[in-house]
N, C-alpha and C. Protein backbone atom coordinates (compact mmCIF):
# COMPACT_ATOMS: atom_id res chain seq x y z
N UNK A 1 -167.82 -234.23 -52.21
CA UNK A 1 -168.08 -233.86 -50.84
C UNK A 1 -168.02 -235.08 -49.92
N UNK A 2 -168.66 -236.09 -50.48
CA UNK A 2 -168.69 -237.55 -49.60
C UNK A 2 -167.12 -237.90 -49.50
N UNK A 3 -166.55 -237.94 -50.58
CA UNK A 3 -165.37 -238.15 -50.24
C UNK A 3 -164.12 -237.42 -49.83
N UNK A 4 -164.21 -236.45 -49.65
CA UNK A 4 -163.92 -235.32 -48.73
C UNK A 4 -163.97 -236.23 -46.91
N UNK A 5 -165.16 -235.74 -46.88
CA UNK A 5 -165.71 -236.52 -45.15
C UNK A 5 -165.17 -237.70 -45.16
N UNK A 6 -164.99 -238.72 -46.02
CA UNK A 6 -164.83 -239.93 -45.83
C UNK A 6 -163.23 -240.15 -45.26
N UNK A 7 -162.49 -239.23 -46.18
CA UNK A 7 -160.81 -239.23 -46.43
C UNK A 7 -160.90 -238.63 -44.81
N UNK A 8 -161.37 -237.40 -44.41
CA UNK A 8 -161.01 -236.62 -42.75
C UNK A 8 -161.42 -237.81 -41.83
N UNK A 9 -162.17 -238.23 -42.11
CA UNK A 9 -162.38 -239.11 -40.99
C UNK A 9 -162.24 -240.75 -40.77
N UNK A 10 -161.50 -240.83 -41.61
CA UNK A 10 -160.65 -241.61 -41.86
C UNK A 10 -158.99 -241.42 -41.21
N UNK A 11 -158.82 -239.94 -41.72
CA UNK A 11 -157.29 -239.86 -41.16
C UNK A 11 -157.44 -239.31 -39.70
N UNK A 12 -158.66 -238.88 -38.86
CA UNK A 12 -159.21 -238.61 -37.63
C UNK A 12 -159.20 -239.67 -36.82
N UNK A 13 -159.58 -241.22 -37.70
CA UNK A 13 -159.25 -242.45 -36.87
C UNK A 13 -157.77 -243.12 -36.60
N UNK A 14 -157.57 -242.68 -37.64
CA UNK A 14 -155.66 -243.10 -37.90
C UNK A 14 -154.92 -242.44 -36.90
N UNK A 15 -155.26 -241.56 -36.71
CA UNK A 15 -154.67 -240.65 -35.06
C UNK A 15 -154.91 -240.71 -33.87
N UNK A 16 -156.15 -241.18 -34.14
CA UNK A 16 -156.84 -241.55 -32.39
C UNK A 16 -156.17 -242.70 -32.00
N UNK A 17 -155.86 -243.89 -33.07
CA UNK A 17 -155.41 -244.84 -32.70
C UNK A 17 -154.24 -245.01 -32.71
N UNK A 18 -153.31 -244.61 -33.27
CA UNK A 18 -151.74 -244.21 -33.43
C UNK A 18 -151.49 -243.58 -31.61
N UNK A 19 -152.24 -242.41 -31.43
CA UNK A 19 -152.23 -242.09 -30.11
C UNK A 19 -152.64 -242.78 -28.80
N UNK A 20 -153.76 -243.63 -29.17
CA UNK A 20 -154.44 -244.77 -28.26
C UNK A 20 -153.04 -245.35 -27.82
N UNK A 21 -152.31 -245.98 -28.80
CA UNK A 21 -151.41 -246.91 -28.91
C UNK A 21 -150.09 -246.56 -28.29
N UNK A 22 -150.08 -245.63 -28.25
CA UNK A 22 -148.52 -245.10 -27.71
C UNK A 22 -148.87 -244.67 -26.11
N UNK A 23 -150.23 -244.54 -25.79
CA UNK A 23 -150.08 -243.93 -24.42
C UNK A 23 -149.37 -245.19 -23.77
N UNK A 24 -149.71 -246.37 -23.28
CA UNK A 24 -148.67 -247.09 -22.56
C UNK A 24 -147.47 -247.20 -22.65
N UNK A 25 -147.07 -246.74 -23.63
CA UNK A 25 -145.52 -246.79 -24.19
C UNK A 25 -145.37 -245.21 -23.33
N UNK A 26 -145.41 -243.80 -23.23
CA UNK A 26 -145.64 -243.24 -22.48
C UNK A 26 -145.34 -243.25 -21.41
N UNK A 27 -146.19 -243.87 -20.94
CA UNK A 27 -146.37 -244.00 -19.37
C UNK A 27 -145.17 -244.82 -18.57
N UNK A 28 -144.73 -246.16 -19.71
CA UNK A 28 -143.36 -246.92 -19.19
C UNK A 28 -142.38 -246.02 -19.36
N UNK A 29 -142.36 -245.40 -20.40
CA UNK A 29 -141.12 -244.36 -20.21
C UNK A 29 -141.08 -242.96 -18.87
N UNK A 30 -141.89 -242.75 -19.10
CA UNK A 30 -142.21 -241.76 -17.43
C UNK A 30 -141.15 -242.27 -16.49
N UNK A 31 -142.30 -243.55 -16.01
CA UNK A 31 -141.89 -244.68 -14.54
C UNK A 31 -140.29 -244.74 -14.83
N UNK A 32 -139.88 -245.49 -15.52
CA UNK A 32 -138.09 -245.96 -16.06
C UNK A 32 -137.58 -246.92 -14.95
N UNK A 33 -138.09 -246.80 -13.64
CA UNK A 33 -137.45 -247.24 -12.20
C UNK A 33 -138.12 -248.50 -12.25
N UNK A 34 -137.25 -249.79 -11.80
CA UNK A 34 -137.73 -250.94 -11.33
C UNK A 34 -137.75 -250.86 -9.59
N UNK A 35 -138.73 -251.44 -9.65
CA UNK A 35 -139.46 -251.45 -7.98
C UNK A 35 -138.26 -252.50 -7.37
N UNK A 36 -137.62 -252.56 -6.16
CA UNK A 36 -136.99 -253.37 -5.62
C UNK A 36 -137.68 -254.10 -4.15
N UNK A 37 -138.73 -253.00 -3.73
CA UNK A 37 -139.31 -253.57 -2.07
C UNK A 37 -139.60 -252.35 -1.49
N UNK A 38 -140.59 -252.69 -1.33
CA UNK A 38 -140.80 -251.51 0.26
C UNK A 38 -140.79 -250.06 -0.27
N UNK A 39 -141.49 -250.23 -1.64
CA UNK A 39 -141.49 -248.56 -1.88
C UNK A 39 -140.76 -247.78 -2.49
N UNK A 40 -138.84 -248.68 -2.93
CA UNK A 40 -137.70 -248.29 -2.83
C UNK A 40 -137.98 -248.49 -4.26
N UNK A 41 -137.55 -248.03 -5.38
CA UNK A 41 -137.12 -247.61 -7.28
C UNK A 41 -135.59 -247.24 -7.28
N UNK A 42 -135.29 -248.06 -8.35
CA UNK A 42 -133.66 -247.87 -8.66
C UNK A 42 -133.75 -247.73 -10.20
N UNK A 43 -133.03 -247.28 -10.75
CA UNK A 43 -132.60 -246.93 -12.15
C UNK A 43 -130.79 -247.10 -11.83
N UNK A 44 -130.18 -246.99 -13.30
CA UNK A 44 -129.38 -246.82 -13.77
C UNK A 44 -128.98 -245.47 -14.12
N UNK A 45 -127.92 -244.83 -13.77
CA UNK A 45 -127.26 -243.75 -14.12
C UNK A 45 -126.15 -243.25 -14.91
N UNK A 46 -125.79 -242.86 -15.35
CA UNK A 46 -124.56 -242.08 -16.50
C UNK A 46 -123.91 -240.87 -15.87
N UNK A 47 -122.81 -241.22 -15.29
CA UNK A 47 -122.23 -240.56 -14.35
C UNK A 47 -120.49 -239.89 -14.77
N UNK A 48 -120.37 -239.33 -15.87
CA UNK A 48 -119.44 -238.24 -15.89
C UNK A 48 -118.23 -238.27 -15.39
N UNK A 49 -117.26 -238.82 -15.22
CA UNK A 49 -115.71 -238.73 -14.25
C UNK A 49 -115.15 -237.65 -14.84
N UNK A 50 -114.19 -237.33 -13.89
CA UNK A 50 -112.93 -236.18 -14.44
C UNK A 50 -112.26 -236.87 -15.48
N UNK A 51 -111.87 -237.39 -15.50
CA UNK A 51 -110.89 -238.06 -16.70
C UNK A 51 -111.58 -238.05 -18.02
N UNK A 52 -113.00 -237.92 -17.71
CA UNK A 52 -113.34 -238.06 -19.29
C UNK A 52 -114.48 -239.31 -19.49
N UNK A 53 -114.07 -240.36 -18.98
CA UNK A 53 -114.85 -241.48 -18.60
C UNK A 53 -116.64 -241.39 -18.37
N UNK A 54 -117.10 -242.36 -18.57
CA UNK A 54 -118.63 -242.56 -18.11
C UNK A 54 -118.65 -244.06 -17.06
N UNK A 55 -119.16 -243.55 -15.80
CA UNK A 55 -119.23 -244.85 -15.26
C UNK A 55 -121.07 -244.78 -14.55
N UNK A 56 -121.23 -245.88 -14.65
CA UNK A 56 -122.63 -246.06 -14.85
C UNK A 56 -122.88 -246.84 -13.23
N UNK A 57 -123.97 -246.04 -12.55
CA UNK A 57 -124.53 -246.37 -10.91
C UNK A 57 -125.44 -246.63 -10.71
N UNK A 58 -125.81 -246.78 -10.08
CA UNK A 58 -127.51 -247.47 -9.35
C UNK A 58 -127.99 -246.90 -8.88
N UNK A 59 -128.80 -245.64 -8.68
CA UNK A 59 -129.43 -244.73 -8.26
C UNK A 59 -130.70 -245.61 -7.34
N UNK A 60 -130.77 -245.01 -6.39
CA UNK A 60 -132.18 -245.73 -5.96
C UNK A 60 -132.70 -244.97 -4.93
N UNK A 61 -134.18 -244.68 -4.87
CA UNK A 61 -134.98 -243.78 -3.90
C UNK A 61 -135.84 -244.36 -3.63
N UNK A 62 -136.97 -243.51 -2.14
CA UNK A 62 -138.15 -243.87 -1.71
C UNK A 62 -139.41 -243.52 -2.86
N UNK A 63 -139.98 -244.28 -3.34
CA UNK A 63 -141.31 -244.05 -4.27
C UNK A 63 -142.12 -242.99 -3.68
N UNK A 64 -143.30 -242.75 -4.27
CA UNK A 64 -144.02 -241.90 -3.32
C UNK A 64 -145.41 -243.06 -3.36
């Protein structure tokens, strides 16, 4: 029985912290946009041509 409880809560900590650990990783992936000034976020884009092609743009907006 003790070792029962011991093993659950054991693998109850192994998750809290596995999860602890990834929320900032998370959260940078959300954001993705580097700040440039004044509010303004730009990313990188993957942009599709007729021909077949991928040409890659600079997307950039007002933050909130």
């Amino acid at each position: 029985m003790r070792t029962h409880f011991t093993s659950s809560s054991l693998i109850a900590a192994s998750l809290l912290t596995a999860l602890a650990m990834m929320a900032p990783v998370t959260a940078a992936a959300r954001e993705g946009a580097q700040s440039v000034g004044n509010g303004i976020k730009c990313y990188t884009a993957a942009v599709p041509q007729a021909d077949g092609t991928v040409k890659y743009q600079r997307v950039c907006y007002k933050g909130v």
